[in-house]
Protein backbone atom coordinates (compact mmCIF):
# COMPACT_ATOMS: atom_id res chain seq x y z
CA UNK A 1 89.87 55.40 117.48
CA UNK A 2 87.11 54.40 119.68
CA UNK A 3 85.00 51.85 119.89
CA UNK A 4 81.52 52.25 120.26
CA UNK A 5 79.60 50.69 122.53
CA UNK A 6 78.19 47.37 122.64
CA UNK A 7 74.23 47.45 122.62
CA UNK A 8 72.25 45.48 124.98
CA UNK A 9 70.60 42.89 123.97
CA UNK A 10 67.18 44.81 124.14
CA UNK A 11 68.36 47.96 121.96
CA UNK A 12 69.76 45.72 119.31
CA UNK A 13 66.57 44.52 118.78
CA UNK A 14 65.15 47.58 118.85
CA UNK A 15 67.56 49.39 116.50
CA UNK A 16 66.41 45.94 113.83
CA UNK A 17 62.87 46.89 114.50
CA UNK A 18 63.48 50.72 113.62
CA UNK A 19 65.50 49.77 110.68
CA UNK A 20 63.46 47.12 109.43
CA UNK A 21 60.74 50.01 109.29
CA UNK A 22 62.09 52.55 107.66
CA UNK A 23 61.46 55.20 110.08
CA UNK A 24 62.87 58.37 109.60
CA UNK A 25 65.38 59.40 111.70
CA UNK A 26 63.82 62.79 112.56
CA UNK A 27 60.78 60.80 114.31
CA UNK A 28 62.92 58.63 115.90
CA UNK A 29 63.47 58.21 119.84
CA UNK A 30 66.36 56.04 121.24
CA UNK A 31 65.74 52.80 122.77
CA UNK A 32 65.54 53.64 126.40
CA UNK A 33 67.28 51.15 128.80
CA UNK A 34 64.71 49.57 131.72
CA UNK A 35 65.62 50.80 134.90
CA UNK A 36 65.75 47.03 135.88
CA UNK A 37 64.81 43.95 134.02
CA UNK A 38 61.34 42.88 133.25
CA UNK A 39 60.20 40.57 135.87
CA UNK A 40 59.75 37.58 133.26
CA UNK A 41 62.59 35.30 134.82
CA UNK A 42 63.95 32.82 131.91
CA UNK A 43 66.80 31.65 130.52
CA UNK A 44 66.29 33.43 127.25
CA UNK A 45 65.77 36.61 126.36
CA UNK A 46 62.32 36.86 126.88
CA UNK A 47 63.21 40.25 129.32
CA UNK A 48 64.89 41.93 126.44
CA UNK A 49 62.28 40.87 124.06
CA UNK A 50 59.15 42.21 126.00
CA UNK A 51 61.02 45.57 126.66
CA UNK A 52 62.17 45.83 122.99
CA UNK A 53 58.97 45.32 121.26
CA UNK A 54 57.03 47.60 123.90
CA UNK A 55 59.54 50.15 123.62
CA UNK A 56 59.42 50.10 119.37
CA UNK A 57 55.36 51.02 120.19
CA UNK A 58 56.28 53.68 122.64
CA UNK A 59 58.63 55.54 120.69
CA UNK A 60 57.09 55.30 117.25
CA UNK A 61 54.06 57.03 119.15
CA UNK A 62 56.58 59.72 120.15
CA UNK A 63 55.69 58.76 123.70
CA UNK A 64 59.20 60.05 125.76
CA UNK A 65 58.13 58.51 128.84
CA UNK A 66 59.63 55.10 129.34
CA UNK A 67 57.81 51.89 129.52
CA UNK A 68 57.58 50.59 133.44
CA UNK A 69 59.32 47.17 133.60
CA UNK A 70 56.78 45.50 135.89
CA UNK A 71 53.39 47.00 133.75
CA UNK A 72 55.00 45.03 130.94
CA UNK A 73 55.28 42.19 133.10
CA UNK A 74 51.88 42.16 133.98
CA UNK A 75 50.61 42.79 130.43
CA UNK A 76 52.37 40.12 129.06
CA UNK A 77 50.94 37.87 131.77
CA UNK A 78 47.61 39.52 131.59
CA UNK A 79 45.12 36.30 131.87
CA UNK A 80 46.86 36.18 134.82
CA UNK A 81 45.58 38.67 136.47
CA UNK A 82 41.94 38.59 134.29
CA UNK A 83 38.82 38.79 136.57
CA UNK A 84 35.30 38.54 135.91
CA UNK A 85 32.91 39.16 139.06
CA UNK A 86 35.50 38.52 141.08
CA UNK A 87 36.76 34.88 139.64
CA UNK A 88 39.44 34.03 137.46
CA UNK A 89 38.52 32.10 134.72
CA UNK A 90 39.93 28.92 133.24
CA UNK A 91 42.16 29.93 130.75
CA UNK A 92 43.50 26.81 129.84
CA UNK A 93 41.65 23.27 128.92
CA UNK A 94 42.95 20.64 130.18
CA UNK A 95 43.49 18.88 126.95
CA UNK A 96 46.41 21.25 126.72
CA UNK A 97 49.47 20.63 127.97
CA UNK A 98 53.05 18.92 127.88
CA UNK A 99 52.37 14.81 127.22
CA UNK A 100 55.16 11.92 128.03
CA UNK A 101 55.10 9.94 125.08
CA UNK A 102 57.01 6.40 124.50
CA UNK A 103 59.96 8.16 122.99
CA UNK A 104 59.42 11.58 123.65
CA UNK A 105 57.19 14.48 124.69
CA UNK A 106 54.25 15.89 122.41
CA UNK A 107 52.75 19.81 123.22
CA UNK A 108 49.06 19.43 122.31
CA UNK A 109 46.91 22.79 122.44
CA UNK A 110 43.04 21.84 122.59
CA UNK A 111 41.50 26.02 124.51
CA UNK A 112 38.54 25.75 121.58
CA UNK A 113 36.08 23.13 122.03
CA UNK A 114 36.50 21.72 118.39
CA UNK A 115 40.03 21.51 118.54
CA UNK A 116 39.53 19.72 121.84
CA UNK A 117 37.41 17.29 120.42
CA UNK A 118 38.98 16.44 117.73
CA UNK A 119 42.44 15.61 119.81
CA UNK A 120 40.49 12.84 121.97
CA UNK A 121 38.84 11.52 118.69
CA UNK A 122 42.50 10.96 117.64
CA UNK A 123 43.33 9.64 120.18
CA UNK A 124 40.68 6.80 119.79
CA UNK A 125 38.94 8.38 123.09
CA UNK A 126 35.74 9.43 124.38
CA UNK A 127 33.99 12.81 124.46
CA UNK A 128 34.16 12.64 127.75
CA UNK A 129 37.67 11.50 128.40
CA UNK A 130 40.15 13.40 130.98
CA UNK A 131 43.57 13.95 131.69
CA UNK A 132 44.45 10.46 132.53
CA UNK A 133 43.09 8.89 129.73
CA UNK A 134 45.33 11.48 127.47
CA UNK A 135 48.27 10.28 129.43
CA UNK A 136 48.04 6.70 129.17
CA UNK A 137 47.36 7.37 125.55
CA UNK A 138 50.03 9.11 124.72
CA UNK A 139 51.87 7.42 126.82
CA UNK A 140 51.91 3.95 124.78
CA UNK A 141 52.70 5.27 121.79
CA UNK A 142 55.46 6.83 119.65
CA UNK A 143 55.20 10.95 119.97
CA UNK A 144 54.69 10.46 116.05
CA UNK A 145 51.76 8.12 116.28
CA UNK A 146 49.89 10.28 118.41
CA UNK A 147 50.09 13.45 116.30
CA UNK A 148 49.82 11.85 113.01
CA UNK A 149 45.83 10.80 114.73
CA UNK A 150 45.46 14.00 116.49
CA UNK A 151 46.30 16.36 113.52
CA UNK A 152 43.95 13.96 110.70
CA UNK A 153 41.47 14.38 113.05
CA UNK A 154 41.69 18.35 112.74
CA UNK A 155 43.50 18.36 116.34
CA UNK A 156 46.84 20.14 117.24
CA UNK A 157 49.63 18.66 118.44
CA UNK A 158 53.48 18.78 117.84
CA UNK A 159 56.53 17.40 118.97
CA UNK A 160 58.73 19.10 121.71
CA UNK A 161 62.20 19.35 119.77
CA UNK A 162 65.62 20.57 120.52
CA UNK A 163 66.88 23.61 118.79
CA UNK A 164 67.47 23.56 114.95
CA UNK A 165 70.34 26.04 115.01
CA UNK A 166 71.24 26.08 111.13
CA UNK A 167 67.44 26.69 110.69
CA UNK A 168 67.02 29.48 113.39
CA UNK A 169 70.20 31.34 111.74
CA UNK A 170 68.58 30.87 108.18
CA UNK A 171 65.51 32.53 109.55
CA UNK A 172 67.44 35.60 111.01
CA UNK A 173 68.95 36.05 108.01
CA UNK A 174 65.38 37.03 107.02
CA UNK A 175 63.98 40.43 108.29
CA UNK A 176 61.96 39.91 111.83
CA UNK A 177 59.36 42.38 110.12
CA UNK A 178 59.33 41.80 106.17
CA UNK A 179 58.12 45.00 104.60
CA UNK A 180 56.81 45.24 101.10
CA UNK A 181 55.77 48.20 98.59
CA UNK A 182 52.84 46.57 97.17
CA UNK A 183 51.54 49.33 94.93
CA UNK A 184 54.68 51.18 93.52
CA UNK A 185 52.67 54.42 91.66
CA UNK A 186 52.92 56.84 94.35
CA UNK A 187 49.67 58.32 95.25
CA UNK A 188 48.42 60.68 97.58
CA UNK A 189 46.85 59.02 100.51
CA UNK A 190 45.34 62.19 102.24
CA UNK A 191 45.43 63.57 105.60
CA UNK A 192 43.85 61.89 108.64
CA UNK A 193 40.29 61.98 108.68
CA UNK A 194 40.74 63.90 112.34
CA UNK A 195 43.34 65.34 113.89
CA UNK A 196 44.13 64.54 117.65
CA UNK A 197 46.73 64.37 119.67
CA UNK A 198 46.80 60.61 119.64
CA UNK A 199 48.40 59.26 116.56
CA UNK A 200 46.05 57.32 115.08
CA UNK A 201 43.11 59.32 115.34
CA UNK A 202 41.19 59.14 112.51
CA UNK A 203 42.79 55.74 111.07
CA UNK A 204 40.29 52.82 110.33
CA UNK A 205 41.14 49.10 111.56
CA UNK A 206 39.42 45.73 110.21
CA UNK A 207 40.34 43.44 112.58
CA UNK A 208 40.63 39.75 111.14
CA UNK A 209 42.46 38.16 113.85
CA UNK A 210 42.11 36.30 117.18
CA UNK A 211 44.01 34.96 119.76
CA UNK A 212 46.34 37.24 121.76
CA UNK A 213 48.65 38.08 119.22
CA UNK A 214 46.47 39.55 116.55
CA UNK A 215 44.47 41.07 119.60
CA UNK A 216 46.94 42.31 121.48
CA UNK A 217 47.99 44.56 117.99
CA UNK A 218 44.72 45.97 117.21
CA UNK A 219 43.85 46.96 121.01
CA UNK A 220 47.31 48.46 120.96
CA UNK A 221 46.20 50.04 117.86
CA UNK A 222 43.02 51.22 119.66
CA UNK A 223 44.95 52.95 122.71
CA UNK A 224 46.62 54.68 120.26
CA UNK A 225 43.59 56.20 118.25
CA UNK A 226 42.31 53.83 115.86
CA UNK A 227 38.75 52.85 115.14
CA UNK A 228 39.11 49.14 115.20
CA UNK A 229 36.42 46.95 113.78
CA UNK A 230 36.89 43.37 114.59
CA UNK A 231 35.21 40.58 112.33
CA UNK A 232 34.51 37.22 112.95
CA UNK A 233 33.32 34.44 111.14
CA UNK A 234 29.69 33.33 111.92
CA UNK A 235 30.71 29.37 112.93
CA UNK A 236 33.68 29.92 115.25
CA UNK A 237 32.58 31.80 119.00
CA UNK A 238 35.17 33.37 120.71
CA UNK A 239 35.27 32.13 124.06
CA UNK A 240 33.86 35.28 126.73
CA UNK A 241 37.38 35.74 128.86
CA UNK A 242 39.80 35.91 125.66
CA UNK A 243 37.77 38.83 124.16
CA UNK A 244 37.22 40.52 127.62
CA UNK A 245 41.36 40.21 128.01
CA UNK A 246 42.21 41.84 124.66
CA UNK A 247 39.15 43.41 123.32
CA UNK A 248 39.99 47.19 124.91
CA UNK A 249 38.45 49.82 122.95
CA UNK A 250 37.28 47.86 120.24
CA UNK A 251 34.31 46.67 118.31
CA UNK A 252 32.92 43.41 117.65
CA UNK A 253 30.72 41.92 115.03
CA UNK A 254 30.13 38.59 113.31
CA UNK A 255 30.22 38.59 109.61
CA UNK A 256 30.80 36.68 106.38
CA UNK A 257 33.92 37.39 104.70
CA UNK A 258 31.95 37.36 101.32
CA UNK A 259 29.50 39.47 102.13
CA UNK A 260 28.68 42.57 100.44
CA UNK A 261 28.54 44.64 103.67
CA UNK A 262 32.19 43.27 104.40
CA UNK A 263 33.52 44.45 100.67
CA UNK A 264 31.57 47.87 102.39
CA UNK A 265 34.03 47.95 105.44
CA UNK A 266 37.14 46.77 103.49
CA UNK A 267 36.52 49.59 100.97
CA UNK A 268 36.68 52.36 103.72
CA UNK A 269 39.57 50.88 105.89
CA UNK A 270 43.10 52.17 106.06
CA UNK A 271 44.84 49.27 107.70
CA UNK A 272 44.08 45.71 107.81
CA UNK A 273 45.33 43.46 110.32
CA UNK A 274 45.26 39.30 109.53
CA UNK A 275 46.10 36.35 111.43
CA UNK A 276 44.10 33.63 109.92
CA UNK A 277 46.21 30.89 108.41
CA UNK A 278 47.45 32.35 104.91
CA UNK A 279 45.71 29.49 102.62
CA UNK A 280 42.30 30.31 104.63
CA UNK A 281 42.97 34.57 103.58
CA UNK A 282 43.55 33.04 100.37
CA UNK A 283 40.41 31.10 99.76
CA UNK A 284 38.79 34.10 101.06
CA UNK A 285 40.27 36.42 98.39
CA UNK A 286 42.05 38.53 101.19
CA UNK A 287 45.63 37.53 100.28
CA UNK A 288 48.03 40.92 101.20
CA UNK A 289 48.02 41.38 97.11
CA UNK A 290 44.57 40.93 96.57
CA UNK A 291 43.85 43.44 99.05
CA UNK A 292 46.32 46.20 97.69
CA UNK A 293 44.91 45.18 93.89
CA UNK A 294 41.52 46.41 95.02
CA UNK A 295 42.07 48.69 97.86
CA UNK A 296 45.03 51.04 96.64
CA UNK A 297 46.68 52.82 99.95
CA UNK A 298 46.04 50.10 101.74
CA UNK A 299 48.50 49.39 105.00
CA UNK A 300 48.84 45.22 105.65
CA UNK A 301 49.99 43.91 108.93
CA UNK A 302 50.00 39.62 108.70
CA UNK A 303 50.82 37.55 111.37
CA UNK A 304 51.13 33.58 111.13
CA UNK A 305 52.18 30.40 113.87
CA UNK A 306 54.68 29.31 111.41
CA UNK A 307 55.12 31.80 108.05
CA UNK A 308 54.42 31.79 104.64
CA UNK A 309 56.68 29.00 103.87
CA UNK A 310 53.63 26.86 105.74
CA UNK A 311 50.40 28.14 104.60
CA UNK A 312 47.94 25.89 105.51
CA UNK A 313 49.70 24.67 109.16
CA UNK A 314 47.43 25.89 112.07
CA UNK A 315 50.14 26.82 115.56
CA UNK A 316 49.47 28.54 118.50
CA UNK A 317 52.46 30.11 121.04
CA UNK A 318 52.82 26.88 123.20
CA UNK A 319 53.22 25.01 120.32
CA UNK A 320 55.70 27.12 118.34
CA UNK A 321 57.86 27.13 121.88
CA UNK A 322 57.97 23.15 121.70
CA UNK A 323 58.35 22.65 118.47
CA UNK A 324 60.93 25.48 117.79
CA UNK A 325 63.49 24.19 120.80
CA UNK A 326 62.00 26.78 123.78
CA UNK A 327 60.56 24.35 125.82
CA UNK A 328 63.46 22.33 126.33
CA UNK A 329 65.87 25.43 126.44
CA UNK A 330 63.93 26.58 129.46
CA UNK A 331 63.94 23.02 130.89
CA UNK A 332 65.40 22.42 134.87
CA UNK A 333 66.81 18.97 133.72
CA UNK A 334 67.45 18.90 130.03
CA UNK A 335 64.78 16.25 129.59
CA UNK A 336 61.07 18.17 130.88
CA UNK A 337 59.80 20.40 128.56
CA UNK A 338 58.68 23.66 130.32
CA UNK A 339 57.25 27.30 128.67
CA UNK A 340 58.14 30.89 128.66
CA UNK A 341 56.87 33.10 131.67
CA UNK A 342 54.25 34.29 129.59
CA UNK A 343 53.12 33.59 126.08
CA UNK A 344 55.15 36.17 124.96
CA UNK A 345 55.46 35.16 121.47
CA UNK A 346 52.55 35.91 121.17
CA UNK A 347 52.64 39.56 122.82
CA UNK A 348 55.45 40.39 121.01
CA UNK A 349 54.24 39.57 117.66
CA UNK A 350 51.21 42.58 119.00
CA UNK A 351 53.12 44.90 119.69
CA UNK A 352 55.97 44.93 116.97
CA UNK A 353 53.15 44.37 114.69
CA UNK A 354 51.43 47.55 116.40
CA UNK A 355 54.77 49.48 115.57
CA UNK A 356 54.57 48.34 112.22
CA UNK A 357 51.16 49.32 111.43
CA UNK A 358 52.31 53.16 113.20
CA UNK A 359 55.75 53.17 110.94
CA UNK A 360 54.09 52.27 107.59
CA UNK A 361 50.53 54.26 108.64
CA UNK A 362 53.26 57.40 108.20
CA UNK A 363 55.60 55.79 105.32
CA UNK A 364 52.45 56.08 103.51
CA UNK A 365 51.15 59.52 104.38
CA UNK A 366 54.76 60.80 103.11
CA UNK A 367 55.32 58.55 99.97
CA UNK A 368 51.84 57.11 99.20
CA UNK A 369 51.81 53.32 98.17
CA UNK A 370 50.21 50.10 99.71
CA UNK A 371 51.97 48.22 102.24
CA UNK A 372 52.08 44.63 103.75
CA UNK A 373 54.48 43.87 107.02
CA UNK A 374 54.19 40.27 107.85
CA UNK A 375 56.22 38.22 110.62
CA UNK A 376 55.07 34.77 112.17
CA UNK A 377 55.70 33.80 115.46
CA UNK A 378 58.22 31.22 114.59
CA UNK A 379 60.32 34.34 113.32
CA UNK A 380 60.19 35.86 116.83
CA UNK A 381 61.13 32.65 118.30
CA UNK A 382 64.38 32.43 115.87
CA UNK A 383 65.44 36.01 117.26
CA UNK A 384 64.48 35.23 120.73
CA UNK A 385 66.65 31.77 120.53
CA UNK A 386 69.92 33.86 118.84
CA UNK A 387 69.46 36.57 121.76
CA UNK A 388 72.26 36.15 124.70
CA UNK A 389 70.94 33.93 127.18
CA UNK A 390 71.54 33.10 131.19
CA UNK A 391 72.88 29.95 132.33
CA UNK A 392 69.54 29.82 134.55
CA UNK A 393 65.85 31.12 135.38
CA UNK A 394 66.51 34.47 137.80
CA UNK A 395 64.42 33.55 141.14
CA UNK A 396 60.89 35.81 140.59
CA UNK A 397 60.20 39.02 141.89
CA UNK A 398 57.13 39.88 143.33
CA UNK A 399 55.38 43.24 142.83
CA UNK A 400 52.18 44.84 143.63
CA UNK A 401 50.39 44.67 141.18
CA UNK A 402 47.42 46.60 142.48
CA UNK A 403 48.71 49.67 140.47
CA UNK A 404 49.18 47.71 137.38
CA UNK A 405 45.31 46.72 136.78
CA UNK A 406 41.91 48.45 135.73
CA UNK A 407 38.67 47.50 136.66
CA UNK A 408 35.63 47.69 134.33
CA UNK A 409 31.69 47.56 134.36
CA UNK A 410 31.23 45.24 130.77
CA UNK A 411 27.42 43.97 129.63
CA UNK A 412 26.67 43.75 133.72
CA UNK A 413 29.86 42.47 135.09
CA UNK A 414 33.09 43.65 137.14
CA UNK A 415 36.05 42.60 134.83
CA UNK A 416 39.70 43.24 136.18
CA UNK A 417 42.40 43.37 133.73
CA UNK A 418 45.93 44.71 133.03
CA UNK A 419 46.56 48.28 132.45
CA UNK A 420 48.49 49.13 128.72
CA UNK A 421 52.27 48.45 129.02
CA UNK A 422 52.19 51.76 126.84
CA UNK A 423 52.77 54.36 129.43
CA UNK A 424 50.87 57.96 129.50
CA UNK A 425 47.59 56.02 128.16
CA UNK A 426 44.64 54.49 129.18
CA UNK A 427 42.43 51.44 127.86
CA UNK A 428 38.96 52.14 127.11
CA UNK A 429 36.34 48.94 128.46
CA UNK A 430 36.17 45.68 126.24
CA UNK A 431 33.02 45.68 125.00
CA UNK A 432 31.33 42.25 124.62
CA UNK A 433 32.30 39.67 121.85
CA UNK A 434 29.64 40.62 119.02
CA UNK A 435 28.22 43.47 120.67
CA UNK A 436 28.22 45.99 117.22
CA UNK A 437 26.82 46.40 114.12
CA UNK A 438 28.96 45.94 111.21
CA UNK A 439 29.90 49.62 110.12
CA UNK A 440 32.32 52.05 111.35
C-alpha cells in the first residue's frame, strides 16, 4: 500500500483551517501550492503561514485563481508601502521598541499617545522624555521592575522570553479557530438580502475592532461584499494612517456602545466582528453569548492578544512575538531579540478570521443557528512556533512592487496603499476615520 503524501507545511495548515470550519466538501477548493515562497524571509514559518491563511480566504470565496506570493508579501507589510501626499508616515513611536534591561530585554509598545504616556510615567520620566532616557531607565533596572511600573501605570510592556514548548503544545491541542453553536434551535436565517456575484453581498458587518488584525478581517470582509460598519468609542481617536491602511471599503462612525442607536445597528447586523479585550465586551454587555441571547442568527468572529484564559490583559503583535518566544527564535545571536518580517500575527488572525466569518456566514444559511469563532493571536503564534522551521533567515528578495499598490484620492489627499492579497478583486478607497453616520 501506498503512502500518501506528506503535506507542506502551508496545506497542513490549511487542511486545519478547512476542518476546523466545517466546510462542506462540495464547496471546497484544494490548498494551492505558491509557485515560490512568500518573500517574508524568517526562520519560522511565517511564509507558510501568510500563504495558508490567504489561501483559506481565497478558496472559501470560490476564487480558483491562486494568491500571488509577492501581493501577499506586500499586504502583509502594507504600512510599508502606505503613502499619504507623497510621505510615509511614522508608523511607529519611538517609545516602542526592544529595551536592554539589567537582566534581560523588555518589548514595550507605546503607537497611542495614552499608552505612550503612561510608559514614561512608569518609568518615573518626563512627558517629554526620549529614547535615551527609556534606555538608561530600563537599563538600571530588573526587566521585572520596569514592567511592574509601566503596566500600573496603564502602559504596555512585557518580557522577551524563550519558548514555552509544553505550553505552545497545550495550546495546539486546542483548535486554531474554536467554533461554537451558540443557539442550538435551528432556525431559518433567510436568503441574502441581494444577490451578487460577490459572496457577501448583502451581509451586514458591525465592526468593533481596531488595529490591523480586526481591520484587516472586516476590509477583507468588505472586498468580498459586505456592508461593514465600523464603531468606535467616542474617547479613543484612531490615529489618520492606521485607518487609511485598513479602512478599504468601509464605514466609520463614533458611537457609544450603550446607545440606543447602537442596540439599532446590532439588531439589523448579520455578523459581528470584536477585538476589544473580552472583560471590556463584557462590561459592555457584548459578550459572544449575550449577543446570540438577543440577536438569534447571529455569526461571532472574536479576536484577542492573549485568549480567553486572560480577559482583562491588553497585547499587541510585537508584544505577543516577545513574550511568546518569536523574538528570540528569529534572533542572529541567540541573545538580541528581533521581530517577524511583518506583523503577521496580526494579518493572519484577519484573514483566517475573514474565512471564518465566510464558512459560518454559509453554515448558517444551511443549518440556521448563532455562531461565535474566536482565536487570539497567541494561538497563531503556538501554530506558527510548532510549524517546521529553517536553520536561518533566507537573504530577501526584491520585487517591484509598483504592480502591487493602488493609489487613492481620500478627504483631499493622494494615499498609496497595498492592493488585496485576494486575487481577481479590487479595494474600494478608505474613507476617512469618522466620516459616516451611524446607520447602514
Amino acid at each position: 500500500m501506498s503512502t500518501p503524501p506528506l503535506r507542506s507545511p502551508s496545506a497542513a495548515l490549511f487542511h486545519r483551517v478547512v476542518t476546523e470550519l466545517g466546510v462542506a466538501p462540495e464547496r471546497m477548493i484544494e490548498n494551492r501550492r505558491p509557485p515560490y515562497p512568500v518573500p517574508l524571509p524568517s526562520r519560522l514559518a511565517t511564509a507558510d503561514l501568510a500563504w495558508a491563511s490567504v489561501d483559506a480566504v481565497t478558496a472559501l470565496a470560490g476564487i480558483r485563481r491562486s494568491p500571488d506570493p509577492d501581493r501577499i508579501a506586500l499586504a502583509y507589510r502594507s504600512d510599508r508601502v502606505l503613502s499619504i501626499d507623497g510621505a510615509a508616515p511614522g508608523v511607529w513611536s519611538p517609545s516602542s521598541g526592544f529595551w536592554r534591561a539589567g537582566d534581560g530585554w523588555i518589548r514595550t509598545h507605546g503607537n497611542y499617545p495614552h499608552h505612550a504616556a503612561a510608559l514614561l510615567r512608569g518609568l518615573g520620566l518626563s512627558a517629554g522624555a526620549g529614547v535615551d532616557e527609556i534606555r538608561a531607565v530600563v537599563g538600571t533596572q530588573s526587566a521585572g521592575d520596569s514592567i511592574r511600573g509601566i503596566v500600573a501605570a496603564g502602559g504596555l510592556a512585557v518580557a522577551v522570553r524563550p519558548e514555552d514548548p509544553d505550553l505552545d503544545r497545550r495550546l495546539r491541542e486546542s483548535p486554531l479557530l474554536e467554533v461554537t453553536r451558540l443557539e442550538p434551535t435551528k432556525r431559518s436565517s433567510g436568503p441574502p438580502r441581494a444577490l451578487g456575484h460577490l459572496p457577501l453581498t448583502g451581509v451586514r458587518v458591525l465592526d468593533l475592532t481596531r488595529v490591523i488584525a480586526g481591520p484587516v478581517c472586516t476590509r477583507t470582509l468588505a472586498l468580498l461584499g459586505a456592508d461593514v460598519l465600523r464603531v468606535d468609542p467616542p474617547h479613543l481617536a484612531e490615529p489618520a494612517w492606521q485607518h487609511l491602511d485598513t479602512g478599504h471599503g468601509k464605514r466609520s462612525t463614533i458611537l457609544d456602545a450603550r446607545s440606543p442607536r447602537f442596540a439599532a445597528l446590532l439588531a439589523e447586523a448579520d455578523v459581528v466582528v470584536l477585538g476589544y479585550r473580552p472583560a471590556s465586551l463584557d462590561g459592555l454587555g457584548l459578550s459572544p453569548a449575550r449577543l446570540a441571547e438577543q440577536h438569534p442568527g447571529l455569526v461571532i468572529a472574536q479576536l484577542s492578544a492573549w485568549g480567553l484564559d486572560h480577559p482583562r490583559r491588553a497585547g499587541f503583535d510585537s508584544l505577543v512575538q516577545a513574550e511568546s518566544g518569536i523574538a528570540l527564535a528569529e534572533s542572529t545571536d541567540g541573545t538580541t531579540p528581533a521581530a517577524l518580517p511583518a506583523q503577521a500575527l496580526d494579518h493572519s488572525a484577519g484573514y483566517l478570521l475573514a474565512a471564518s466569518v465566510l464558512a459560518l456566514v454559509e453554515r448558517r444559511r444551511r443549518e440556521g443557528g448563532s455562531w461565535w469563532v474566536r482565536t487570539s493571536l497567541r494561538r497563531i503564534a503556538a501554530e506558527l512556533l510548532g510549524m517546521p522551521r529553517h536553520a536561518a533567515r533566507s537573504p530577501e528578495r526584491a520585487f517591484d512592487d509598483t504592480a502591487h499598490t493602488a493609489r487613492f484620492r481620500v478627504d483631499g489627499q493622494d494615499v498609496t496603499t497595498a492592493r488585496p492579497a485576494v486575487p481577481g478583486l479590487e479595494f474600494s478607497p478608505p474613507r476617512p476615520w469618522d466620516a459616516d453616520h451611524p446607520e447602514w
